[in-house]
Protein backbone atom coordinates (compact mmCIF):
# COMPACT_ATOMS: atom_id res chain seq x y z
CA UNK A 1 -29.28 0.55 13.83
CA UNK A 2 -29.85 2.55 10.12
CA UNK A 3 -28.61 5.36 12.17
CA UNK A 4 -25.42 4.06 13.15
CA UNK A 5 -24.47 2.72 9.81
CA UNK A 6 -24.74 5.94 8.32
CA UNK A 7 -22.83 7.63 10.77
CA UNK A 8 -20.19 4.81 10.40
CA UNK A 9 -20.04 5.62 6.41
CA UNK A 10 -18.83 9.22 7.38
CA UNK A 11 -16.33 8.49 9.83
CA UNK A 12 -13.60 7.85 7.31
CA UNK A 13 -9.84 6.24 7.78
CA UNK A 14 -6.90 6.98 6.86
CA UNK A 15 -4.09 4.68 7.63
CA UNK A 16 -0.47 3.19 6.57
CA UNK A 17 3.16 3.30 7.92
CA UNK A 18 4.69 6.12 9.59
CA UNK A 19 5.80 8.67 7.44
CA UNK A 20 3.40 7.93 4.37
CA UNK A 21 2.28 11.37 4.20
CA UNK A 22 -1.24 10.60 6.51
CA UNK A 23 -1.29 13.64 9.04
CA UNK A 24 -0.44 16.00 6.14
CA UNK A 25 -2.99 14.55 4.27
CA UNK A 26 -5.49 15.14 7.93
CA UNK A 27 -4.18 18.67 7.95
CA UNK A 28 -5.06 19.44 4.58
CA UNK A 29 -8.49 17.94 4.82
CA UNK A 30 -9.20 19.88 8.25
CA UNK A 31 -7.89 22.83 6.29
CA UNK A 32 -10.70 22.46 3.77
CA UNK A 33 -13.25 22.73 6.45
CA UNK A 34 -13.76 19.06 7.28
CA UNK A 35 -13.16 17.29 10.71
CA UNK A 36 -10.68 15.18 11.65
CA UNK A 37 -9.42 12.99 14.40
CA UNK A 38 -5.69 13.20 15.00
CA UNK A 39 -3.62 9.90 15.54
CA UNK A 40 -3.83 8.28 19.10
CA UNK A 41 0.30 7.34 19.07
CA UNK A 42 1.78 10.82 18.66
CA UNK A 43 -0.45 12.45 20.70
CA UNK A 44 0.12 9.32 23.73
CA UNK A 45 4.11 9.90 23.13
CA UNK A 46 4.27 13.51 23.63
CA UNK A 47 1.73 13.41 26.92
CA UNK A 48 4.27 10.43 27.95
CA UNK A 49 7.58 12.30 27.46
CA UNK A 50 6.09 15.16 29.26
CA UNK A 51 5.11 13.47 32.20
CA UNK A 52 7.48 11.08 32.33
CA UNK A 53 5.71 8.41 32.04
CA UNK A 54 6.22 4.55 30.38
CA UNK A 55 3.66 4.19 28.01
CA UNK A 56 5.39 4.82 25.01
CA UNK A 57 6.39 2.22 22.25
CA UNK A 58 9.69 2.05 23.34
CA UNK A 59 9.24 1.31 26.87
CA UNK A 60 5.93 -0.32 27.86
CA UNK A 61 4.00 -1.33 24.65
CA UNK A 62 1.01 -2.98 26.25
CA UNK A 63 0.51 0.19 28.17
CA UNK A 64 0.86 2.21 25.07
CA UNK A 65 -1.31 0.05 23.30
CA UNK A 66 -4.15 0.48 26.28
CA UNK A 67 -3.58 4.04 25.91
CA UNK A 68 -4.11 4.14 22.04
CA UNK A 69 -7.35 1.95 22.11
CA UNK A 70 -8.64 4.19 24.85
CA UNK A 71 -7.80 7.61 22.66
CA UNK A 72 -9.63 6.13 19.21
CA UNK A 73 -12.13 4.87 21.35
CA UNK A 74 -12.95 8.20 22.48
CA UNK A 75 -12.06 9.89 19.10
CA UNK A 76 -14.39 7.45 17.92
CA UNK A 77 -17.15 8.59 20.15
CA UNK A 78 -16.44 11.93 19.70
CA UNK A 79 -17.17 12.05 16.06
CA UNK A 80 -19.83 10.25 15.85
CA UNK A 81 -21.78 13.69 17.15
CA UNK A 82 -20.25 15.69 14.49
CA UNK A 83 -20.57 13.19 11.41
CA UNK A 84 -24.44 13.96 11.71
CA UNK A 85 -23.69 17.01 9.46
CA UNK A 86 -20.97 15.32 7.18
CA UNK A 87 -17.38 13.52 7.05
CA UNK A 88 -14.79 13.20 9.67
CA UNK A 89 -11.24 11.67 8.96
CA UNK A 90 -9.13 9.45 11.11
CA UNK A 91 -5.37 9.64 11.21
CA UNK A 92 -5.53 6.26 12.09
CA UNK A 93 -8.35 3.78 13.83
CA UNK A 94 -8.97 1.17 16.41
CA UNK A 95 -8.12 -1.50 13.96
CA UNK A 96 -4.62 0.10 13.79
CA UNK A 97 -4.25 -0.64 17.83
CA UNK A 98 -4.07 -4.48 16.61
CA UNK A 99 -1.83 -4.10 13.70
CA UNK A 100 0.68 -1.96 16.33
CA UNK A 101 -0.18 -5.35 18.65
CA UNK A 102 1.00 -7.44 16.24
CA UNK A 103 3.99 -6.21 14.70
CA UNK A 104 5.09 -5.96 18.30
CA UNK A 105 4.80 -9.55 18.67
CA UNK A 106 1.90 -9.10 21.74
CA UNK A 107 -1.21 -10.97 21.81
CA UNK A 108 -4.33 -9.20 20.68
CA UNK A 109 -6.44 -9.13 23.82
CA UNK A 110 -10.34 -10.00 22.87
CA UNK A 111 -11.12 -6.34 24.11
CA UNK A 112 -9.25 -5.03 21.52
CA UNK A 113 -10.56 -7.61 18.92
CA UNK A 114 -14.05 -6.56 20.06
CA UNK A 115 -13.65 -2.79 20.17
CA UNK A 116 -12.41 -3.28 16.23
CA UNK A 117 -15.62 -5.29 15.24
CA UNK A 118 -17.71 -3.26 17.07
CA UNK A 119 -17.25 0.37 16.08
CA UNK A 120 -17.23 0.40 12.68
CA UNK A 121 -15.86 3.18 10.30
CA UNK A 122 -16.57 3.94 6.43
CA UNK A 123 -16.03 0.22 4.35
CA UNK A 124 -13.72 1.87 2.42
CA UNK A 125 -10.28 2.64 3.98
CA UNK A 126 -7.75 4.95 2.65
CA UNK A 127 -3.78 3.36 3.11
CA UNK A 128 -0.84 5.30 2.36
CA UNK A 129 1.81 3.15 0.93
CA UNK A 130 5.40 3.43 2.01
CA UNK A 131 6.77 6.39 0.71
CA UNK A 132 10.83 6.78 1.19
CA UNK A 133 11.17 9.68 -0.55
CA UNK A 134 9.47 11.56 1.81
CA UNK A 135 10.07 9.26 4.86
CA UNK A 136 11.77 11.11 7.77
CA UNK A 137 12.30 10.34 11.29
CA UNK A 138 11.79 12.36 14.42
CA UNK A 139 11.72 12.46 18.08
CA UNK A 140 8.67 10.81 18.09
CA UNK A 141 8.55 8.34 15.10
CA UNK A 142 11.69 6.23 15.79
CA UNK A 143 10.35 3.99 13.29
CA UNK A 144 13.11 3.12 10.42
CA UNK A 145 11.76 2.62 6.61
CA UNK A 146 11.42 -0.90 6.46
CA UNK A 147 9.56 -0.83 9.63
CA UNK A 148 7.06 1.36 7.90
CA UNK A 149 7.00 -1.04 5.73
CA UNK A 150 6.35 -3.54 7.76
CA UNK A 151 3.79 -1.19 9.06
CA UNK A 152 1.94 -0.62 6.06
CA UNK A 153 1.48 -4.82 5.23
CA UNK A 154 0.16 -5.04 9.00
CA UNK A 155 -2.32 -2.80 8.59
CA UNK A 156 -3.44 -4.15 4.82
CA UNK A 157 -3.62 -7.25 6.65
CA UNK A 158 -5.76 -5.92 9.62
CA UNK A 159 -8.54 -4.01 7.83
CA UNK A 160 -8.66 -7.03 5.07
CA UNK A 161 -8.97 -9.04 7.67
CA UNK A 162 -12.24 -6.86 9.20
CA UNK A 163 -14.09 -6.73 5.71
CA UNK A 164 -12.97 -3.24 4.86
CA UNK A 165 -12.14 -2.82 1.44
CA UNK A 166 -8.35 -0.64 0.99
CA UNK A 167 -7.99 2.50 -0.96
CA UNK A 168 -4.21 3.09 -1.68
CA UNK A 169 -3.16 6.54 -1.91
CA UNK A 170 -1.29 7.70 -4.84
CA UNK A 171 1.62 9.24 -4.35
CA UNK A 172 0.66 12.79 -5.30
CA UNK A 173 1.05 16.56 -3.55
CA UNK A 174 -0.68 16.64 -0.45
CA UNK A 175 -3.48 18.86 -2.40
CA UNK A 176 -3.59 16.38 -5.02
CA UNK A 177 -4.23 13.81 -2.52
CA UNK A 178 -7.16 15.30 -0.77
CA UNK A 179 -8.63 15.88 -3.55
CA UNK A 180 -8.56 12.12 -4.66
CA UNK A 181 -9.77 11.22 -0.86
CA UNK A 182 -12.68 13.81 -1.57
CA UNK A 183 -13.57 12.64 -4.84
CA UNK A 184 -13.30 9.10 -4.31
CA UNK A 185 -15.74 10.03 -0.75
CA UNK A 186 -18.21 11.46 -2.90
């Protein structure tokens, strides 16, 4: 059990609404050498488009929901081989599955509930606060600001709610911000 606690401490979150600067932030911290998870919902959307399938926020959200649990669970899995030999970031976690749930207006089935108590990350959790200055949307993020918004309070509410305790990101160059996620890791 000592094991998998410190494990957990390494495997590091970073969440918020979309367009809060966290996969830049990712990319910059798997640029300086570390590892990091990429987020389950962009990943599920493009695999969707291209097959032409319904699992995508817009269409089937339970299904895209399923499909985003079963992504950080396997992230989740994944990392825990590599965080033996030091951190690895998470654009995004399982807890964000039930803040996505909820903000959809779905139940929170107790598998999902379960999956967020059970495999447990670093207690500190980084959250990017809305940002609209740098806010955009795209093909995949169809999200508009105040639905980031939204976003962002969802997941505050979500990780609060699991004990972890929030690190807001300042709103800094991307450099500037790894740095603060590295310092504030050490």
């Amino acid at each position: 059990m000592a094991q998998t606690a410190k494990i957990g401490s390494r495997l590091v979150i970073v969440t918020g609404g979309p367009g809060s600067g966290k996969s830049s932030l990712a990319a910059a911290l798997a640029d300086a050498g570390f590892r990091t998870m990429p987020e389950a919902g962009r990943g599920i959307i493009r695999d969707q488009v291209a097959i032409g399938g319904a699992a995508l926020p817009w269409a089937d959200q339970n299904a895209f929901a399923d499909l985003m649990l079963s992504w950080d669970l396997r992230s989740y899995r994944e990392a825990q081989a590599a965080a033996e030999t030091g951190i690895v970031f998470f654009d995004r976690g399982i807890p964000d599955v039930i803040g996505y749930l909820q903000l959809s207006g779905l139940p929170v089935p107790s598998q999902v509930q379960r999956a967020a108590e059970m495999f447990r990350y670093n207690d500190r959790v980084f959250i990017a606060p809305p940002w609209p200055e740098i806010f955009t949307q795209d093909s995949e993020r169809k999200q508009t600001i105040e639905e980031a918004e939204a976003t962002y309070h969802a997941m505050a509410d979500v990780y609060t709610g699991l004990g972890y305790e929030l690190v807001t990101l300042p709103r800094l160059s991307v450099a500037e911000r790894a740095a603060f996620v590295l310092s504030t890791c050490a």
